[in-house]
Every structure is written in structure tokens, then in C-alpha cells.
Protein backbone atom coordinates (compact mmCIF):
# COMPACT_ATOMS: atom_id res chain seq x y z
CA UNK A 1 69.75 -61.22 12.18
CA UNK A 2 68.54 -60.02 15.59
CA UNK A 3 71.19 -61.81 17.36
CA UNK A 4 73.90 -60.46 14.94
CA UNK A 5 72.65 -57.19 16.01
CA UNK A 6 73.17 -58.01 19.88
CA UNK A 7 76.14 -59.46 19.36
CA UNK A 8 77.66 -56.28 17.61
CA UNK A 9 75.88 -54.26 20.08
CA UNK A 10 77.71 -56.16 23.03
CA UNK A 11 80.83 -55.07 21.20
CA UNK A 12 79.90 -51.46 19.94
CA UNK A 13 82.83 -49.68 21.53
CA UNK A 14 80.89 -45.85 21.02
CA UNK A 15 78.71 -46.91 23.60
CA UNK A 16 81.46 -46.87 25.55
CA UNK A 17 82.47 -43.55 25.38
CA UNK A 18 79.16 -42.31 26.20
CA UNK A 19 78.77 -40.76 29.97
CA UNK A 20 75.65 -42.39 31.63
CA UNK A 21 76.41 -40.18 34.78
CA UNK A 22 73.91 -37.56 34.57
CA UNK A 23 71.12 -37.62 36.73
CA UNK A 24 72.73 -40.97 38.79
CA UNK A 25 72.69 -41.02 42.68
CA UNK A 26 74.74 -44.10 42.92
CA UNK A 27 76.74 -44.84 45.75
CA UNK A 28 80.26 -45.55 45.20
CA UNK A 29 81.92 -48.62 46.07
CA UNK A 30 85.36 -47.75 44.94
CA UNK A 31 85.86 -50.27 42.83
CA UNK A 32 88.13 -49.89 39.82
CA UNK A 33 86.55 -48.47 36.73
CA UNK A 34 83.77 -47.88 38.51
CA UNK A 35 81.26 -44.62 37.26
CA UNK A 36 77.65 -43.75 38.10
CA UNK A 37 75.50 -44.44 35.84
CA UNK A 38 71.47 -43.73 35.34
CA UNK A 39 69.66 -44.95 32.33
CA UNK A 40 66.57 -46.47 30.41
CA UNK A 41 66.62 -50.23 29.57
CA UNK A 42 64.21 -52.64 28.80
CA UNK A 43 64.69 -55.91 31.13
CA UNK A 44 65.44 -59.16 29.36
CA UNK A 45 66.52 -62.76 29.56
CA UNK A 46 69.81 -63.27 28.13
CA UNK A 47 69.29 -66.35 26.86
CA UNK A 48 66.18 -65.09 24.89
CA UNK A 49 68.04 -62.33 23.51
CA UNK A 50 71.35 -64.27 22.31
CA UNK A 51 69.60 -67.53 21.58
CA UNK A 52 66.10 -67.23 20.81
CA UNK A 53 64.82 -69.66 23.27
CA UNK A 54 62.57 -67.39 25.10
CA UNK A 55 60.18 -69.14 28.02
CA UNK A 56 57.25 -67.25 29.43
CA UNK A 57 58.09 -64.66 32.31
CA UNK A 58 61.81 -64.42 31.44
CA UNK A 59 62.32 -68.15 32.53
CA UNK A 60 60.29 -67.51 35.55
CA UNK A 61 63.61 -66.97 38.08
CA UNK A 62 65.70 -69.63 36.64
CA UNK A 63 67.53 -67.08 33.98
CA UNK A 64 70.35 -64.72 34.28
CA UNK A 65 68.26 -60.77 33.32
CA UNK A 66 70.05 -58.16 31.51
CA UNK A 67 69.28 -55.01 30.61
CA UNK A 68 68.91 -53.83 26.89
CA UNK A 69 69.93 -50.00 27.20
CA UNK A 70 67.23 -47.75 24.97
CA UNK A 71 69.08 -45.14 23.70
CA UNK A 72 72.16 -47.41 22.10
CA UNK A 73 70.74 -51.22 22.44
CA UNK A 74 73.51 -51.90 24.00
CA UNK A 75 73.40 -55.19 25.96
CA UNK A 76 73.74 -54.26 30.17
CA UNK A 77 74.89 -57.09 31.97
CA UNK A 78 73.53 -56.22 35.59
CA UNK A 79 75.80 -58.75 37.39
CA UNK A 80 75.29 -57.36 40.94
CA UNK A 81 72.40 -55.42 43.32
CA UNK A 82 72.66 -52.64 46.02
CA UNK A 83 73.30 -55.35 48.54
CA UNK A 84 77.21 -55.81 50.01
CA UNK A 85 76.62 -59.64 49.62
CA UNK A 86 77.55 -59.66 46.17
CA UNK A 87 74.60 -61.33 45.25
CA UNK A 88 72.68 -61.32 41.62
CA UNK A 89 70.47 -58.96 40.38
CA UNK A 90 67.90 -61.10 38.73
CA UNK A 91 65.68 -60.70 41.92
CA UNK A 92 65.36 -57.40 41.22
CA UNK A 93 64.57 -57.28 37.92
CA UNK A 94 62.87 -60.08 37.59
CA UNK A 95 59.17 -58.22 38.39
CA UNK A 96 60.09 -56.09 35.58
CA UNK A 97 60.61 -58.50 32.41
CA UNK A 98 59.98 -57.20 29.41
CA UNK A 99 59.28 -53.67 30.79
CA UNK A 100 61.03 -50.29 29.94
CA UNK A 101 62.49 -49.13 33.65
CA UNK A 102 64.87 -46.76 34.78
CA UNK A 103 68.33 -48.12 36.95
CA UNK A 104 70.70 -46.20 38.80
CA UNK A 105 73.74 -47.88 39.63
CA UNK A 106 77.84 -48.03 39.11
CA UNK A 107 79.10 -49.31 35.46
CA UNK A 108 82.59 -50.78 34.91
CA UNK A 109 83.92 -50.39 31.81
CA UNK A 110 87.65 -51.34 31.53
CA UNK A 111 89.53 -53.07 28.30
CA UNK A 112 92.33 -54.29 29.82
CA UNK A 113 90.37 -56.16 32.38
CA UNK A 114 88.21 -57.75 29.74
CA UNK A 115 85.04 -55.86 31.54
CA UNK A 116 82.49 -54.12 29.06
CA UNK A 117 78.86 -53.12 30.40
CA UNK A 118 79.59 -54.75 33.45
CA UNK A 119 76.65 -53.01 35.77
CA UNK A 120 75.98 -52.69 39.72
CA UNK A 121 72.01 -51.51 40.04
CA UNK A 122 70.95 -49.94 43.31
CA UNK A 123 67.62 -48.70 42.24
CA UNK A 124 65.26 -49.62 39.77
CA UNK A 125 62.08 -48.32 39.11
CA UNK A 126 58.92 -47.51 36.05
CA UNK A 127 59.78 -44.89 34.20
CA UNK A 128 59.01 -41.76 36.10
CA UNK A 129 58.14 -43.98 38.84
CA UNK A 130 58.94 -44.69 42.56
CA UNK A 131 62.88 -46.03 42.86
CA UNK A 132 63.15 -49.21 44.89
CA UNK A 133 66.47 -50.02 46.18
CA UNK A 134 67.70 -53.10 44.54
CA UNK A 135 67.87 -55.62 47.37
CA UNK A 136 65.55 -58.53 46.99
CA UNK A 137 68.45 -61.20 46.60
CA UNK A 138 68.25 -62.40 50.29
CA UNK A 139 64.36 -61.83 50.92
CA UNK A 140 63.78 -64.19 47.81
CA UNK A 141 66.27 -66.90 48.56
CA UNK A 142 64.56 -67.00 51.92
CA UNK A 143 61.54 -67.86 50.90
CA UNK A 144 62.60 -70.51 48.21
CA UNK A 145 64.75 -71.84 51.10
CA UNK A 146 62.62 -71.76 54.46
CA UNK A 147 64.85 -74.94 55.36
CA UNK A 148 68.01 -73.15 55.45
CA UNK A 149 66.97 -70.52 58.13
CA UNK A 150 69.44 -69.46 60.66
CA UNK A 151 72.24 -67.48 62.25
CA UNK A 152 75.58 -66.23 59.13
CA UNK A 153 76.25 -65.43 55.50
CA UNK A 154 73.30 -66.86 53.08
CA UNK A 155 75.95 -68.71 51.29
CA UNK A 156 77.08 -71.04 53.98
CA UNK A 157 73.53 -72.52 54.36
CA UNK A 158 72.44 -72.54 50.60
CA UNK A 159 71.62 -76.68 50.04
CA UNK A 160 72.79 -75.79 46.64
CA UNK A 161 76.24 -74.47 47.54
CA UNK A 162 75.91 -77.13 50.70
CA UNK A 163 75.67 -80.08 47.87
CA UNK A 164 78.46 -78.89 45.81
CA UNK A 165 80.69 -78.62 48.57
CA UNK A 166 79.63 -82.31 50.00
CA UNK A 167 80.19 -84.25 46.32
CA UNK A 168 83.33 -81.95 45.49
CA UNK A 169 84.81 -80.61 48.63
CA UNK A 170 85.46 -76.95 49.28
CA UNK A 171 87.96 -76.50 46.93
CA UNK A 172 86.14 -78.41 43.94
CA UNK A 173 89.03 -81.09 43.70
CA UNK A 174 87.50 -84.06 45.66
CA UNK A 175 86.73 -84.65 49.12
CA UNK A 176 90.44 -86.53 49.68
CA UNK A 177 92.20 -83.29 48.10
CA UNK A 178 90.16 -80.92 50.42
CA UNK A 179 91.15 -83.49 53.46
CA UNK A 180 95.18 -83.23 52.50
CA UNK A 181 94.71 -78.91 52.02
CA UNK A 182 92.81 -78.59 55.43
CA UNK A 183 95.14 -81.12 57.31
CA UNK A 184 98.33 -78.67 55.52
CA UNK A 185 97.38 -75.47 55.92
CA UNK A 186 95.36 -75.23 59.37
């Protein structure tokens, strides 16, 4: 029954009439739909939420967080942080699982592009509390990646990403594909 409830939550279209603006010192990005947005959640891991399968410590890092707004229970899918990398918020929210906090951040709403509680947080913090920026992405995948230190974007040194891109090539269709594409275009 719970996840019956989340699911029509995810879809509860009042919620998305409802202005979350008041009281939000976000920082525009001008993106489209785009609208400040400051509200009460309790952090989550999805997976728990929509499946049941809930690990200690919201998966301990390994888990996509979202954020379970209090006054509608409306599922928050906090797909970005504060930081212009475009990088995941988990980091951030990941000292907070299963705690009540406060974010502050941009929400994209839009039907036609398919995009419902679709949320940017730049600051997180206890209710009441001290706001911390939401930009722990790069700090933590520096320390789980000591090896990978050095000069550029994150992304280009990630052995993950580095893997991917030496079994499947660049564009994902083989090494011999990504050979022809370079050896075409540049």
C-alpha cells in the first residue's frame, strides 16, 4: 500500500500547482521551467521508498537520495547540487538520511518535457539550522578516488567513466565504430 501511495504521490498533479518560492534564496540558472523553491523534506533512498528493499544508512553512498516533501509527500527527485559540474546530489544528502531538513534550490516542473519534481538543491540544512551549500560531489569523489588526482574536469579521470569508455569506446558503439567517427569527423 505504501508504495501505491508514492507512486500516486509522484503523479499528484496539485502538488504541482503549489508555489514553493517563498522564503527561497536560490540562484537562478536560467534554465527552462526553472522556479525557486524552499521546503521541508525528509531524505530517502529511492529504492527503499518504491521497492521496499531498504539497506542500513540509505545504501551507504551506493543509492540515488530523494527527497519526500512534508507538507504534500510528494516524491523530490534532487537530480543535481549547487555545483556547475552537473554532478549528483546524493553527496549532499547523504549525511542526512532519514532526517527532516530544509533545501533551497530551483524546481522544474514542465509537462510537455516529461519533467515533474525535477529539483536543483543549493543548500541544505536541520531544520532551523545552519545552511550548507550543497557541494560535496567533487570533495567526496576525491577521496574515494585518490588515484585519479590531477589537472581537468572530474569526469575525464573517473576509472569508472575511464573503463566504460576503454570496453565501449566514447560513443558506446565499440572501439572500431569510435575509430571510423574520430578518423571522419576530426
Amino acid at each position: 500500500m505504501r508504495r501505491f501511495s508514492l507512486a500516486l504521490a509522484l503523479l499528484a498533479s496539485p502538488a504541482m500547482a503549489q508555489d514553493f518560492s517563498a522564503g527561497s534564496t536560490a540562484n537562478a540558472w536560467n534554465l527552462y521551467a526553472e522556479k525557486p523553491a524552499f521546503f521541508e523534506a525528509k531524505v530517502v533512498d529511492l529504492l527503499c521508498e518504491l521497492t521496499g528493499d531498504c539497506p542500513a544508512d540509505c545504501g551507504a553512498g551506493k543509492r540515488q537520495l530523494g527527497l519526500l516533501r512534508s507538507v504534500d509527500n510528494v516524491m523530490v527527485l534532487p537530480l543535481k547540487n549547487g555545483q556547475p559540474v552537473f554532478s549528483g546530489a546524493a553527496a549532499d544528502l547523504a549525511p542526512y538520511c532519514g532526517q527532516t531538513v530544509e533545501v533551497d534550490g530551483l524546481m522544474i516542473d514542465d509537462p510537455d518535457l516529461g519533467a515533474k519534481h525535477v529539483y536543483q538543491v543549493q543548500k541544505i540544512r536541520l531544520p532551523g539550522g545552519e545552511w550548507e551549500k550543497a557541494n560535496r560531489f567533487t570533495k567526496v569523489w576525491g577521496a574515494e578516488n585518490p588515484e585519479a588526482a590531477g589537472e581537468g574536469p572530474w569526469f575525464r579521470r573517473d576509472p569508472r567513466v575511464n573503463s566504460e569508455i576503454a570496453k565501449d569506446g566514447y560513443l558506446g558503439l565499440g572501439l572500431e565504430t569510435d575509430e571510423a567517427f574520430i578518423k571522419d569527423w576530426f
